[in-house]
Each structure stands twice: as C-alpha cells, then as structure tokens.
C-alpha atoms as a PDB file:
ATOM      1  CA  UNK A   1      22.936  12.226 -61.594  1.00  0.00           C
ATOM      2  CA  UNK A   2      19.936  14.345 -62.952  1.00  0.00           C
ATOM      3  CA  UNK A   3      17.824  13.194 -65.097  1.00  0.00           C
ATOM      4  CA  UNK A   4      14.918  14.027 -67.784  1.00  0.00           C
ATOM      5  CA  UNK A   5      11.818  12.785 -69.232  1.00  0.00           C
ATOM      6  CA  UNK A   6       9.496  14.725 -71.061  1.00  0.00           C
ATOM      7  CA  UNK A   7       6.096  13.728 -72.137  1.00  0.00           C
ATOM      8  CA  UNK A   8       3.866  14.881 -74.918  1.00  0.00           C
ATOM      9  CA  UNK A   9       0.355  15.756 -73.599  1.00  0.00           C
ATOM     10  CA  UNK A  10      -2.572  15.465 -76.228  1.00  0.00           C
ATOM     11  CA  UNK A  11      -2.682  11.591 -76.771  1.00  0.00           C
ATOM     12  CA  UNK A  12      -0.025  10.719 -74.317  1.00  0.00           C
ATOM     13  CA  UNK A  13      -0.358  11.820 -71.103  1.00  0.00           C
ATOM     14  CA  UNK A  14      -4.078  12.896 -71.909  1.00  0.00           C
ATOM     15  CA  UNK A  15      -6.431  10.013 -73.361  1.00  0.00           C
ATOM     16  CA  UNK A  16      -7.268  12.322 -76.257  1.00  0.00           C
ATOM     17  CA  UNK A  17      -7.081  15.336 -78.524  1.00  0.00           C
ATOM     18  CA  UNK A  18      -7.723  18.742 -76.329  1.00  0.00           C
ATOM     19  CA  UNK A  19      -8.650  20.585 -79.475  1.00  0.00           C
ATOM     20  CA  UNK A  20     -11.049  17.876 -79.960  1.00  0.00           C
ATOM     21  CA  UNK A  21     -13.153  18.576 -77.227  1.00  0.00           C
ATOM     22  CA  UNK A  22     -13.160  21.714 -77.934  1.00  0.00           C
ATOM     23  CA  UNK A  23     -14.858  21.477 -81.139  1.00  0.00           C
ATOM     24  CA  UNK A  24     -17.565  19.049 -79.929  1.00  0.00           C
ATOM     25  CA  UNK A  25     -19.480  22.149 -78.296  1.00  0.00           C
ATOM     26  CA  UNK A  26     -19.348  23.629 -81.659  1.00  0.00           C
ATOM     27  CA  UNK A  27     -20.438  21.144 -84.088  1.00  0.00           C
ATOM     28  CA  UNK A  28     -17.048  20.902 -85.581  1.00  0.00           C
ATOM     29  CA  UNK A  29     -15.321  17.374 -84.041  1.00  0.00           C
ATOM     30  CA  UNK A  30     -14.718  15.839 -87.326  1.00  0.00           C
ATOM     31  CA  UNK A  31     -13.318  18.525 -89.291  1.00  0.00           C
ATOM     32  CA  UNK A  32     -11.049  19.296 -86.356  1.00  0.00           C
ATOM     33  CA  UNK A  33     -10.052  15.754 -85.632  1.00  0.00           C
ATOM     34  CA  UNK A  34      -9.375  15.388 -89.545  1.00  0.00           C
ATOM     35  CA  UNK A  35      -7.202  18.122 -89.652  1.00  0.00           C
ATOM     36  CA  UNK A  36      -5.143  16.739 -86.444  1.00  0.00           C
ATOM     37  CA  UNK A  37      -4.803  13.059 -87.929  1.00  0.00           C
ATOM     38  CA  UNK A  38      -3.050  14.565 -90.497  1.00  0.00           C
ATOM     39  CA  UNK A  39      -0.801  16.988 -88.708  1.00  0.00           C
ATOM     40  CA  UNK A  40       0.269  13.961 -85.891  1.00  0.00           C
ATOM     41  CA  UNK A  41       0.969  11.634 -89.248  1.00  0.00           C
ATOM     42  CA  UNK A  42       3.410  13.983 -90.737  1.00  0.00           C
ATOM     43  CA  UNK A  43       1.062  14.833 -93.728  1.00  0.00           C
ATOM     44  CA  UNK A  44       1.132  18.409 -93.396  1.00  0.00           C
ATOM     45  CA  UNK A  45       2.761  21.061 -91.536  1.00  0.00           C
ATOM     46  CA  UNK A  46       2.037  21.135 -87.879  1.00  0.00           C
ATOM     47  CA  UNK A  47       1.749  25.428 -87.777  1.00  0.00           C
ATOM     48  CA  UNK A  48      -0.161  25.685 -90.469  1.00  0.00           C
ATOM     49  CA  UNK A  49      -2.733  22.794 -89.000  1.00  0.00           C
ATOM     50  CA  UNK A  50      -2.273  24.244 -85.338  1.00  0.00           C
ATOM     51  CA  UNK A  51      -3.439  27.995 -86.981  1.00  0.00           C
ATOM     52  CA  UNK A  52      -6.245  26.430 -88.888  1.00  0.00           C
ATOM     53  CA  UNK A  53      -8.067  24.243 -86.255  1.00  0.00           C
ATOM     54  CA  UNK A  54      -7.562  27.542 -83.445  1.00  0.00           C
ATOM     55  CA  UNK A  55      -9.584  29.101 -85.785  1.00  0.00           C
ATOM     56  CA  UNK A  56     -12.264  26.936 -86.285  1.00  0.00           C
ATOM     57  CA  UNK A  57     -12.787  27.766 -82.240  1.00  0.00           C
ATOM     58  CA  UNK A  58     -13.514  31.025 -82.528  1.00  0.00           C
ATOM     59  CA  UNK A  59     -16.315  32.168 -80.102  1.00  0.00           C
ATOM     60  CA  UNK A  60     -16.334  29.109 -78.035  1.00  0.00           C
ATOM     61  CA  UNK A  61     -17.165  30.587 -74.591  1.00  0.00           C
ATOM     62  CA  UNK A  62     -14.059  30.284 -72.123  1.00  0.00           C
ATOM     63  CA  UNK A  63     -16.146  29.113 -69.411  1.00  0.00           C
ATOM     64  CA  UNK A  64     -16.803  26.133 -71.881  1.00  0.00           C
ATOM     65  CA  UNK A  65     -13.230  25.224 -72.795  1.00  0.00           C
ATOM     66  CA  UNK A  66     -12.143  25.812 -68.993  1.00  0.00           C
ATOM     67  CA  UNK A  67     -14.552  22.977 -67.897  1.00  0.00           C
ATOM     68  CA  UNK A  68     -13.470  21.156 -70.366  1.00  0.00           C
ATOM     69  CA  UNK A  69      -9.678  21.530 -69.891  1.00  0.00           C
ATOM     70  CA  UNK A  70     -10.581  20.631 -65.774  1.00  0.00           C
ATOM     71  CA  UNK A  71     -12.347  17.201 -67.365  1.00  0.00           C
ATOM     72  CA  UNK A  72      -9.968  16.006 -69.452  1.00  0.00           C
ATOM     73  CA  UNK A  73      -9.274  11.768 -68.898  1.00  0.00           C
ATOM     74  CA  UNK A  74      -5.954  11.109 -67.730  1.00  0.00           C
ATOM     75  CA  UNK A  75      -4.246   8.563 -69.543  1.00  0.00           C
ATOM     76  CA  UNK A  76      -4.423   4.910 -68.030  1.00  0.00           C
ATOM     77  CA  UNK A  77      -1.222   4.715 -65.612  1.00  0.00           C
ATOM     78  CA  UNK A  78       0.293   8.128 -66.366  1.00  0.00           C
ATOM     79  CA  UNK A  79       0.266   9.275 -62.072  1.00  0.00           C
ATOM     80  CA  UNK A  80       2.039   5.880 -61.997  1.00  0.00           C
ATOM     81  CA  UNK A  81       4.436   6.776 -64.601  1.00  0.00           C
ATOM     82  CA  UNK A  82       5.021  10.426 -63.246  1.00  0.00           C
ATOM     83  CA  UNK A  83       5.408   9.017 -59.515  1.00  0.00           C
ATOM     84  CA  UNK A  84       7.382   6.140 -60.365  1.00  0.00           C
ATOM     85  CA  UNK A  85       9.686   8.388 -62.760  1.00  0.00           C
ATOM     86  CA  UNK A  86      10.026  10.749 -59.696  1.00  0.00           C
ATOM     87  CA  UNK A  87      11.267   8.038 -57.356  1.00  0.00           C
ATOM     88  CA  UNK A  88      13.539   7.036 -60.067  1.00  0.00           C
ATOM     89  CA  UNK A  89      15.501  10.638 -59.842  1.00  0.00           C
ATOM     90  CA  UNK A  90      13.619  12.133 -63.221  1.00  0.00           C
ATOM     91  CA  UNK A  91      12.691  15.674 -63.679  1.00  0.00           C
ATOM     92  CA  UNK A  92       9.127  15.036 -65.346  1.00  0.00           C
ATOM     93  CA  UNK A  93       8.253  17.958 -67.690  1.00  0.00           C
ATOM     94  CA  UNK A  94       5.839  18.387 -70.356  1.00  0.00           C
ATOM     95  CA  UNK A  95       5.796  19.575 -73.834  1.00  0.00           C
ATOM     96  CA  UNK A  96       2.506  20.139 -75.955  1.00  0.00           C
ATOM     97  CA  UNK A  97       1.846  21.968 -79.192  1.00  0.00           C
ATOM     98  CA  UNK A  98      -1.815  22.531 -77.531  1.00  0.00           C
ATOM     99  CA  UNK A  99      -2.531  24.886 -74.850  1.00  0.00           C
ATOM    100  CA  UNK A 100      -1.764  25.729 -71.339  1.00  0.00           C
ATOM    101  CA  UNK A 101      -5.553  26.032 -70.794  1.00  0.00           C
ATOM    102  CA  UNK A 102      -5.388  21.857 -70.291  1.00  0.00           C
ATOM    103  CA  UNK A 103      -1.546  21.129 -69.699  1.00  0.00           C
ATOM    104  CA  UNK A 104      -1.538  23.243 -66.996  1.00  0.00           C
ATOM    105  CA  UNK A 105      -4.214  21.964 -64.757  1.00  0.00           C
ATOM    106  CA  UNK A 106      -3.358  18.116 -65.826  1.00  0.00           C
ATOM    107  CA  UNK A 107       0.317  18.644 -64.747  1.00  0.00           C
ATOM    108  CA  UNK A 108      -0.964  19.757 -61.220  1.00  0.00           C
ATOM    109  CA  UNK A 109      -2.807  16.363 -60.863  1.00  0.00           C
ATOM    110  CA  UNK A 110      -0.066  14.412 -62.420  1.00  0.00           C
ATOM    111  CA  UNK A 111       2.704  16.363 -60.006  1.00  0.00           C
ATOM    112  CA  UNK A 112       4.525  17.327 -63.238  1.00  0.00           C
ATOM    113  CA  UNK A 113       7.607  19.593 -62.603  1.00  0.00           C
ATOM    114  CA  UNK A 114       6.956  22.229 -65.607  1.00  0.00           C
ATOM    115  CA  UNK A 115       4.701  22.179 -68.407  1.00  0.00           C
ATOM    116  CA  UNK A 116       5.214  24.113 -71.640  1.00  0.00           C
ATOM    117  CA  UNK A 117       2.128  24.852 -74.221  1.00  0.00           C
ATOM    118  CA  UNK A 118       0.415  27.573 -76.081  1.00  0.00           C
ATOM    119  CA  UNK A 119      -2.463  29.980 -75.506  1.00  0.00           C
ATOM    120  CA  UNK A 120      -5.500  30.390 -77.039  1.00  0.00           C
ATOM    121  CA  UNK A 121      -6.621  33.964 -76.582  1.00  0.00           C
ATOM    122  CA  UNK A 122      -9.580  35.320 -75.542  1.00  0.00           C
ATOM    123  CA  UNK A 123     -12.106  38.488 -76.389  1.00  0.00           C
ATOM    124  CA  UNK A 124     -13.324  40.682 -73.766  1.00  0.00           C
ATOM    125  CA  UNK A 125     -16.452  39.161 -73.723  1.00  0.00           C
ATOM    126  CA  UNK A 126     -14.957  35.695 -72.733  1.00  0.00           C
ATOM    127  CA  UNK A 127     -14.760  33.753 -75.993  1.00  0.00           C
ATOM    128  CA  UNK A 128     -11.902  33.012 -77.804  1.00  0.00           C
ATOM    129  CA  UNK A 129     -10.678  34.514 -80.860  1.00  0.00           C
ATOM    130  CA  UNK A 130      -9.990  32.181 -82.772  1.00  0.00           C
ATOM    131  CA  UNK A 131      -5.778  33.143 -82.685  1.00  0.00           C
ATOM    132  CA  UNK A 132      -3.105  30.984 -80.806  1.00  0.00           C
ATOM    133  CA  UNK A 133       0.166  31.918 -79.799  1.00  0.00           C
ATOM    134  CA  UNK A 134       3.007  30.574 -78.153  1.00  0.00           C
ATOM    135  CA  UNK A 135       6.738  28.384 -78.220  1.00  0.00           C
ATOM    136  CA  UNK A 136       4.938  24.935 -79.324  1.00  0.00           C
ATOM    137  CA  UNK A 137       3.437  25.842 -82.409  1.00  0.00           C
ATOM    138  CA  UNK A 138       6.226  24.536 -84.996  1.00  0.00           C
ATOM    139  CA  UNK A 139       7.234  21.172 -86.278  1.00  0.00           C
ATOM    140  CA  UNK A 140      10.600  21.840 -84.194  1.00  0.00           C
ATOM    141  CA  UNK A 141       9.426  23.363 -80.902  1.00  0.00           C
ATOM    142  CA  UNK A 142       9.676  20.859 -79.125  1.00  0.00           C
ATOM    143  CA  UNK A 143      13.591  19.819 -79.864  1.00  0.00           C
ATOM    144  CA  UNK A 144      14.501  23.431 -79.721  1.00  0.00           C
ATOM    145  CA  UNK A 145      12.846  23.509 -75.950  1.00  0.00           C
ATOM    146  CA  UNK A 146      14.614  20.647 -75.230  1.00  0.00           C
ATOM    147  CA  UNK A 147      17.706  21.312 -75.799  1.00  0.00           C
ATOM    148  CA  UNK A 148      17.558  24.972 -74.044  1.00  0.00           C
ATOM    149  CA  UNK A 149      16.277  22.508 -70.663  1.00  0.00           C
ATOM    150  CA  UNK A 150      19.147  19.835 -70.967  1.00  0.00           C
ATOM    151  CA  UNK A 151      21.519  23.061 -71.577  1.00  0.00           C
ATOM    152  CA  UNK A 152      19.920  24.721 -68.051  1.00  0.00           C
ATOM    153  CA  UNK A 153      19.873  21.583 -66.368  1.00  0.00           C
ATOM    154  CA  UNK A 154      23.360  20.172 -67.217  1.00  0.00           C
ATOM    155  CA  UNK A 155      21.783  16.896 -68.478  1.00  0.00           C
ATOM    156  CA  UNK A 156      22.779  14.968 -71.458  1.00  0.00           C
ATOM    157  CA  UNK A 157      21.442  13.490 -73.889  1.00  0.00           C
ATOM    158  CA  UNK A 158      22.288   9.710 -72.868  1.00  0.00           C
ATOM    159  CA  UNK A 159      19.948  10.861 -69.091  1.00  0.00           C
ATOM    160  CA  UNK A 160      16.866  12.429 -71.228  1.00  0.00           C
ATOM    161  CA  UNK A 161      14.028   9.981 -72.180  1.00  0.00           C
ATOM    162  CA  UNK A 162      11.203  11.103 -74.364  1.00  0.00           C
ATOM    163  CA  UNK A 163       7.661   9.880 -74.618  1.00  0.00           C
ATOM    164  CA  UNK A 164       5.274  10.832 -77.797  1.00  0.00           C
ATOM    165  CA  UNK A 165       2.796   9.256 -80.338  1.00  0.00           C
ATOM    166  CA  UNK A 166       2.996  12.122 -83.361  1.00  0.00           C
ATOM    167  CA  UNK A 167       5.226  13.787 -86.180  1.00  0.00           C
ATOM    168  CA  UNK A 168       5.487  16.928 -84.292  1.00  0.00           C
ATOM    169  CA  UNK A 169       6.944  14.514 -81.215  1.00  0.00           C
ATOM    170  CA  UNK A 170      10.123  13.809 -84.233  1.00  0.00           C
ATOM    171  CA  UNK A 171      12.513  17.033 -83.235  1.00  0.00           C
ATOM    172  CA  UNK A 172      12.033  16.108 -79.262  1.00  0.00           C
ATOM    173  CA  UNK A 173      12.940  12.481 -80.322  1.00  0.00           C
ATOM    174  CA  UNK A 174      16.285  13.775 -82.242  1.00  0.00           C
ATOM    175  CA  UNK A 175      18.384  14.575 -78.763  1.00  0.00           C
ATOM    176  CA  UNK A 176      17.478  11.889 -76.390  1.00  0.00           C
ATOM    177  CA  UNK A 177      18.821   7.943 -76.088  1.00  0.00           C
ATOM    178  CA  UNK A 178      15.631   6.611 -74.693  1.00  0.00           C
ATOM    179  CA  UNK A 179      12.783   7.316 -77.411  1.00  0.00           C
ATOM    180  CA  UNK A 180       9.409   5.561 -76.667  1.00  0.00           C
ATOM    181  CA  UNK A 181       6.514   6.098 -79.339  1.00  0.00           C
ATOM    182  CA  UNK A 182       3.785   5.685 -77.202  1.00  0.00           C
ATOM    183  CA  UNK A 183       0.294   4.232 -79.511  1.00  0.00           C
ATOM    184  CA  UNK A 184       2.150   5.738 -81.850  1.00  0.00           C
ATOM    185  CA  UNK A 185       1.853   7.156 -85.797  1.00  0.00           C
ATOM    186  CA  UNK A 186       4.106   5.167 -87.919  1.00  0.00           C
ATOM    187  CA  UNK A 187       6.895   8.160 -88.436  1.00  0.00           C
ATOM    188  CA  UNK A 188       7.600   8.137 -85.128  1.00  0.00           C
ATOM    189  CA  UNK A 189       7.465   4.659 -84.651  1.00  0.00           C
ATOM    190  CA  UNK A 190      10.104   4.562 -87.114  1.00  0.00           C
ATOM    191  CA  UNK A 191      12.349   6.729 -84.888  1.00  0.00           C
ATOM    192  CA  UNK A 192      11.623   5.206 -81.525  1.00  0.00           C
ATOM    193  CA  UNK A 193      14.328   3.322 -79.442  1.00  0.00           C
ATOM    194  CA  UNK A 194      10.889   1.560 -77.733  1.00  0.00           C
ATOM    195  CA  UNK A 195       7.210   1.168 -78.265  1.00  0.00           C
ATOM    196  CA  UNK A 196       3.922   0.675 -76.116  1.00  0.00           C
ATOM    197  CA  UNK A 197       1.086  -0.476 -78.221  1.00  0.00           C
ATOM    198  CA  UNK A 198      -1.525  -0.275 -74.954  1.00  0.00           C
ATOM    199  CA  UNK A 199      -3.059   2.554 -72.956  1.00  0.00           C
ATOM    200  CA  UNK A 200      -0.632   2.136 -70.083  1.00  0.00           C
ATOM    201  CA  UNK A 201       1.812   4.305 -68.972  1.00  0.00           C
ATOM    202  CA  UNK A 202       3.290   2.247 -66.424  1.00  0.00           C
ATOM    203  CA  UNK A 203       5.011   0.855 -69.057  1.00  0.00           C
ATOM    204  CA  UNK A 204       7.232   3.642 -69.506  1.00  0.00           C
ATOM    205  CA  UNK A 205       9.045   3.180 -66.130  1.00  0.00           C
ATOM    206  CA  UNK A 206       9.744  -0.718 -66.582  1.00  0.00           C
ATOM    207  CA  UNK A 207      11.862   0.470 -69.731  1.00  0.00           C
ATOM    208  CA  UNK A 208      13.537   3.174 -67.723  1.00  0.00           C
ATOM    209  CA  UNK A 209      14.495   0.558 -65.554  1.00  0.00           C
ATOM    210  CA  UNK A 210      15.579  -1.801 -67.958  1.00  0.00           C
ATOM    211  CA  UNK A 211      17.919   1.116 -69.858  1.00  0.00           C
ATOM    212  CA  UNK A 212      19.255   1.565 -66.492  1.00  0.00           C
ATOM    213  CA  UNK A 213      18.460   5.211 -66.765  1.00  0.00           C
END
C-alpha cells in the first residue's frame, strides 16, 4: 500500500529560517526573523508576513541568495529520516511556504520525491525584486496541496504522515492520522498526534514504525 509523508522545510528539514539568511547580507536578520516568529506562532497572517519579509529582500544579488540556498545546514538526521522513510514504502515530498531557490536543491541531497515552494523573482540585472509568488503563500496551502496529492496518489488519510514545527504547518496537519510537531510552536503542538523536542529526525521513522504505518 502507498504511502505519504510530507515534511515542512524551513525549520524542519532545514536547521533554520531560509529567509533568514537571506537578510543577514542585508543588515536586516532581526526584523526579518521577528516578523517570521510571529507568522510560525499563529500571531498574524502567514501572506501578509510572507509579502512583507520578500520585500525587505529587495536587491539582494541572486548570486548571493543562490550560494546561500546551496549552503543551507541540513537538519540533524533528516537523510536518515528520508532514507529510512523510503525503505519503509513512503513517498517523501516537501511542502514550504519559502522558495524553490533552497527546497529545491536540499530535496536533491535529501533524495526527496517532489518539492513544492514559491519563487522569489528576479530583475534583469540579477537581484530580486522584492515580489514572491507561488501555491505556498497562504495559511491553507499546504492542506489544499495535500489533499490534491492524496487525491492523485489514491492515498488516504490514515497512510499520510505529516511533519512541521509552525501555524502555517496547521491545514497540512488537518488530513493526516500521523501528525508530528517537530521543535514545535505551541499551536501546533496542540494539534500533533506526536512530538520531537530534539534536533533529530531519525526520530520520525521510529514513530512510523511504532503507528505501524
């Protein structure tokens, strides 16, 4: 029987915030990192915090953010988790209200099967604009996506396991059995079938096994 898991990226499968990093070139990490605590605790709306931090961004050189994106730290036992997962029958995808710029060269490390993100854009003269676009920037992206894969993929519910650590992680959360909040923000602790309270992914196969998924 098929099966699912689908991992958030920023903070999950990637020990830290991509957007982040970005701003550290530009002066900006705090204001940026502010803006995200409050968007991954549920304080305010994930758009309107995705919009305002892209912004803050604009004219960062893209040969910048590309290095970055290739230097990003893996989390702590996440090729474990992806291989182990893999052996276990799982379709490994993942889901990020950042940008393909880092998912998409992470997933090729990690082996991921598909990874869905958004852009930032870029000028002709290489920077970025400052604008982001894409099917992850709203509180419910990532439930709507899911449900259009388990649809495609004939999968239920009751096979689909779901790893996160923010509010915007809640609408993934709402269709699968297996829920892990992964270093978690409380409101998505609250919904979480499991936690992991270390930086190590490994854990997330032991529970797999134990919910005989």
């Amino acid at each position: 029987m098929d099966k699912l898991a689908v991992f958030d990226f920023d903070s999950t499968l990637m020990d830290g915030e991509t957007i982040d990093f970005f701003a550290r070139p530009l002066g900006l990490m705090d204001e940026v990192a502010a803006i995200t605590e409050d968007a991954m605790a549920g304080r305010i709306d994930f758009f309107m915090a995705l919009v305002e931090r892209a912004r803050l961004l604009k004219g960062l050189d893209v040969a910048v953010a590309t290095q970055i994106c290739d230097s990003l730290p893996m989390m702590p036992g996440a090729l474990e988790a992806v291989s182990g997962l893999h052996e276990m029958g799982y379709r490994v995808v993942c889901f990020s209200g950042g940008f393909r710029q880092a998912t998409k060269p992470m997933s090729e490390r990690l082996g991921i099967d598909a990874d869905f993100a958004n852009f930032l854009y870029v000028d002709e003269d290489g920077k970025l604009t400052g604008e982001v676009g894409g099917e992850m920037m709203y509180s419910d992206a990532k439930g709507d996506m899911l449900v259009r894969l388990q649809a495609l993929m004939g999968i239920g519910r009751e096979n689909t396991l779901v790893v996160g650590d923010g509010a915007n992680d809640l609408s993934m959360f709402a269709h699968a059995d297996t829920r892990i909040a992964f270093n978690a923000r409380e409101i998505l602790r609250q919904a979480a079938t499991h936690t992991i309270d270390t930086k190590n992914l490994t854990e997330v196969v032991e529970i797999a096994r134990h919910c005989g998924l």
